[in-house]
Protein backbone atom coordinates (compact mmCIF):
# COMPACT_ATOMS: atom_id res chain seq x y z
CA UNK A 1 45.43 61.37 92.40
CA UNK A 2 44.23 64.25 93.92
CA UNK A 3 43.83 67.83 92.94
CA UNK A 4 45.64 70.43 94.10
CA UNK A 5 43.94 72.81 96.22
CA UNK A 6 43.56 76.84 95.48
CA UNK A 7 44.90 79.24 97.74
CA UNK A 8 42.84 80.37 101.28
CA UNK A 9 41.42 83.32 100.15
CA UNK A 10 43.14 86.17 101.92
CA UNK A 11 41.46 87.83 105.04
CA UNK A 12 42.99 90.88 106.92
CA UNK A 13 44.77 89.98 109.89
CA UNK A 14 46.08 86.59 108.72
CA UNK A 15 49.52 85.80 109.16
CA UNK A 16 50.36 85.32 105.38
CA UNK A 17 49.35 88.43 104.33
CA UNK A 18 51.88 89.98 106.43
CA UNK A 19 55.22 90.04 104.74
CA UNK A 20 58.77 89.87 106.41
CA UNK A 21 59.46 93.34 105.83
CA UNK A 22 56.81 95.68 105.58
CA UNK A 23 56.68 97.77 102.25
CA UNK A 24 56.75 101.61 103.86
CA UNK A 25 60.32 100.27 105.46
CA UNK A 26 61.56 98.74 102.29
CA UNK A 27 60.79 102.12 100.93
CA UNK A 28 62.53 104.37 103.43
CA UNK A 29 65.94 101.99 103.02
CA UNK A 30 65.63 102.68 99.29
CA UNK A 31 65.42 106.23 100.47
CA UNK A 32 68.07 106.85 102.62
CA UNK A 33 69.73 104.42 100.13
CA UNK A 34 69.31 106.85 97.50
CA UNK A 35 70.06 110.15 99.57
CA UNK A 36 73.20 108.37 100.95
CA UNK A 37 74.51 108.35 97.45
CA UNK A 38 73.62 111.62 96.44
CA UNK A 39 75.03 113.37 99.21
CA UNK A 40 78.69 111.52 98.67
CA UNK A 41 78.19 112.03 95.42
CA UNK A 42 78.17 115.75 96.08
CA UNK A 43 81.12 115.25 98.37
CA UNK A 44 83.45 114.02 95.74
CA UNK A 45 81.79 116.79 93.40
CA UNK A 46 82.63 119.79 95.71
CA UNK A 47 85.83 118.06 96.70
CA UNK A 48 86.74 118.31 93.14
CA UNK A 49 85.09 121.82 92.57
CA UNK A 50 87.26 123.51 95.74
CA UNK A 51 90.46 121.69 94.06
CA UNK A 52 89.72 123.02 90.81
CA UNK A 53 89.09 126.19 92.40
CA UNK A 54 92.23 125.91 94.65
CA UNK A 55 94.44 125.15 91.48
CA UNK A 56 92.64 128.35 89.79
CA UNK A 57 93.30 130.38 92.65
CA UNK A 58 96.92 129.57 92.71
CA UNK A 59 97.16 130.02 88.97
CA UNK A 60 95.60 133.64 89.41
CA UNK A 61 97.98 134.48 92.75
CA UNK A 62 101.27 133.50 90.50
CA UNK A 63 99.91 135.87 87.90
CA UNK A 64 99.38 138.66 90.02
CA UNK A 65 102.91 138.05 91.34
CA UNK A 66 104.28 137.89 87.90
CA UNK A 67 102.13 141.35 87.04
CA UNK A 68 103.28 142.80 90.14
CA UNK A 69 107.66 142.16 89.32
CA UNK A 70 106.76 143.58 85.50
CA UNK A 71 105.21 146.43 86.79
CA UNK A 72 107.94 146.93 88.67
CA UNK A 73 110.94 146.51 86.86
CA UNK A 74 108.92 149.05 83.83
CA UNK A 75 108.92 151.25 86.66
CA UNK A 76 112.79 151.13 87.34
CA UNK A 77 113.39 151.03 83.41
CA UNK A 78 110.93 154.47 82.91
CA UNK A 79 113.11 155.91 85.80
CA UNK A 80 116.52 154.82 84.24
CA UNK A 81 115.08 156.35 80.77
CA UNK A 82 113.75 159.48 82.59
CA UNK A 83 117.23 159.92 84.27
CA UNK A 84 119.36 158.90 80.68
CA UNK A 85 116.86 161.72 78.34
CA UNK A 86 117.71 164.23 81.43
CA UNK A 87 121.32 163.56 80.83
CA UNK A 88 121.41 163.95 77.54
CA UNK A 89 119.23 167.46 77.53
CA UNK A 90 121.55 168.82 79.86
CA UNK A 91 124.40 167.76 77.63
CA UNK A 92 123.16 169.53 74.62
CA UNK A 93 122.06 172.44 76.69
CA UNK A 94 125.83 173.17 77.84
CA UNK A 95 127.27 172.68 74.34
CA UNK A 96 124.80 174.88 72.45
């Protein structure tokens, strides 16, 4: 039987010690690999921050709204009591 037989001993510029893909390439896929996912990944997180935002901004418009009719109809109702007390004082100035 025979024995098996070591490895050639590796000398530059030999075809096996280049590989199929060099290593620096490998590296930039894993890269842009990595970067593609980060940036969708901040996509879907400002997509979700500008609907948040969107649904907070809505929120705060209604309110305003709702602020603005109160302030309103206290308005009318300080009017209608202004008008009702001047009633009455001219009322109990012509029977005293």
């Amino acid at each position: 039987m025979s024995e098996p037989t070591a490895a050639p001993p590796y000398e530059p510029g030999s075809q096996a010690a280049v590989p199929d893909e060099p290593e620096p390439e490998l590296q930039a896929d894993r890269i842009l690999a990595g970067g593609d996912r980060r940036d969708d990944e901040l996509r879907r997180r400002e997509a979700k921050l500008e609907a948040a935002f969107g649904v907070r901004e809505d929120r705060i418009e209604q309110r305003e709204g709702d602020l603005a009719d109160a302030q309103a109809k206290l308005e009318r109702r300080e009017q209608e009591l202004n008008t009702y007390v001047t009633r009455l004082q001219a009322e109990f100035s012509r029977r005293a």
